[in-house]
Protein backbone atom coordinates (compact mmCIF):
# COMPACT_ATOMS: atom_id res chain seq x y z
CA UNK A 1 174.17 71.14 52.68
CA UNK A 2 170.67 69.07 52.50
CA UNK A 3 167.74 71.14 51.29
CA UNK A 4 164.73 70.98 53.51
CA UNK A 5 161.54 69.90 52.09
CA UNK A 6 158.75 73.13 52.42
CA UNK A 7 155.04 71.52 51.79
CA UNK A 8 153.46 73.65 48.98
CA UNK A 9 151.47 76.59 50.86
CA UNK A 10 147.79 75.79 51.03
CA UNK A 11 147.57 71.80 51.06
CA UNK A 12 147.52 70.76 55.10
CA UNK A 13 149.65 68.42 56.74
CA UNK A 14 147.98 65.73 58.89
CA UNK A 15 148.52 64.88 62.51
CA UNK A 16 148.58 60.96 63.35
CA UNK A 17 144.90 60.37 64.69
CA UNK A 18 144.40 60.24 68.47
CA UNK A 19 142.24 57.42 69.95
CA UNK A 20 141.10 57.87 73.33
CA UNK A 21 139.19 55.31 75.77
CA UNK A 22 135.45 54.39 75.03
CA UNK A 23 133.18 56.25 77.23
CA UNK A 24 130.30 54.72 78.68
CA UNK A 25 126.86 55.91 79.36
CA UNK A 26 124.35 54.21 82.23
CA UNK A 27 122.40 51.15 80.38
CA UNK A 28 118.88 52.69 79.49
CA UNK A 29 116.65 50.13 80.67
CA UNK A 30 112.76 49.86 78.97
CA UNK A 31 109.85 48.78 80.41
CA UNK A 32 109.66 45.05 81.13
CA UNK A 33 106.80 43.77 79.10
CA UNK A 34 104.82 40.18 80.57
CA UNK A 35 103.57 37.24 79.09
CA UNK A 36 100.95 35.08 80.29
CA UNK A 37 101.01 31.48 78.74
CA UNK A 38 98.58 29.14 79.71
CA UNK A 39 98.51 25.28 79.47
CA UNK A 40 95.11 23.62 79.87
CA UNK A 41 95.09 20.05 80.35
CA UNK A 42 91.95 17.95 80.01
CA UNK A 43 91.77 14.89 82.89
CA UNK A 44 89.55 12.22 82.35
CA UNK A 45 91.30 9.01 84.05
CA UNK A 46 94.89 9.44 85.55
CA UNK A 47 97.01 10.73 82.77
CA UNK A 48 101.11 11.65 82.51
CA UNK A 49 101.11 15.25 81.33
CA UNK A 50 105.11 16.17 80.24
CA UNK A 51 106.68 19.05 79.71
CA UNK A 52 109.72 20.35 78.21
CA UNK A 53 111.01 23.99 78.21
CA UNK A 54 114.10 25.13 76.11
CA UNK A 55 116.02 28.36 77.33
CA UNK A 56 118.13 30.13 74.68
CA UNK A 57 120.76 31.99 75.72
CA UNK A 58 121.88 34.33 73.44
CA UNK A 59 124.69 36.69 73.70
CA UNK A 60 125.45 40.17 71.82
CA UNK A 61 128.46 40.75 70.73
CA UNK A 62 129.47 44.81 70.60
CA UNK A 63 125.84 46.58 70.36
CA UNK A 64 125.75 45.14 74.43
CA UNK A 65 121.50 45.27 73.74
CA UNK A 66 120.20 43.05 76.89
CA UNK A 67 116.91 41.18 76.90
CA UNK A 68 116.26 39.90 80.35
CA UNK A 69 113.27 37.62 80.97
CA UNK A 70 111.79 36.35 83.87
CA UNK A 71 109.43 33.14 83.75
CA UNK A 72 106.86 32.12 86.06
CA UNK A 73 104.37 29.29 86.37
CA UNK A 74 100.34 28.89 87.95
CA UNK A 75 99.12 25.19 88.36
CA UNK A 76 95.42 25.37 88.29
CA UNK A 77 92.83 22.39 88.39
CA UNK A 78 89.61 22.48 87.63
CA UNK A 79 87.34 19.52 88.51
CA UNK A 80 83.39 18.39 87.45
CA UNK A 81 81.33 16.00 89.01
CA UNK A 82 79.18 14.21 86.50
CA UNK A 83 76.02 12.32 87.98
CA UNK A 84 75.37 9.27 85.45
CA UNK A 85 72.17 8.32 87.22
CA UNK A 86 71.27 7.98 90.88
CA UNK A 87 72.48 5.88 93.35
CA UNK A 88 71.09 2.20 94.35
CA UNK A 89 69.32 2.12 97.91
CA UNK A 90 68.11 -1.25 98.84
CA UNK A 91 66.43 -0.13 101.91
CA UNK A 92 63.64 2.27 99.26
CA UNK A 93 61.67 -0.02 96.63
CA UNK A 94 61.64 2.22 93.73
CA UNK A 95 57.98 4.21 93.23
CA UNK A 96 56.12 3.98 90.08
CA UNK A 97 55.80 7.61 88.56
């Protein structure tokens, strides 16, 4: 006959660890916050202003924290009118001050 194996009274046996599904809350969502850039460009004669924008992408792995951004863009112009002396009319001889 096999003796059976009685745990000293007072030390506790462990269970195998039960893992159940991750639980999900609804995403909290904070207060978009907007930026106003502004590009001023300068025309004198006809110029060629470029421009370049870079998006990043960039993905979270396991925290799931989500940045969303919206862009938007204003063309303005602004012009001047500069008199650089008066215009030439035959039909007046100019007066003597």
């Amino acid at each position: 006959m096999q003796a059976q194996y009685f745990p000293p009274q007072g030390c506790p046996q462990y269970c195998p660890p039960q893992v159940f599904p991750a639980q999900y809350d609804p995403p909290l969502v904070s207060p978009g916050q907007q930026y106003v850039k502004t590009n001023i460009f300068n025309k004198v004669v006809t110029h060629l202003h470029t421009s370049h924008t870079t998006t990043v992408n960039m993905q979270m792995i396991n925290h799931q924290h989500y940045f969303p951004h919206t862009e938007s863009c204003v063309n303005e112009c602004c012009e001047t009118h500069t008199m650089c002396g008066v215009p030439y009319n035959p039909c007046c001889p100019p007066r003597p001050f």
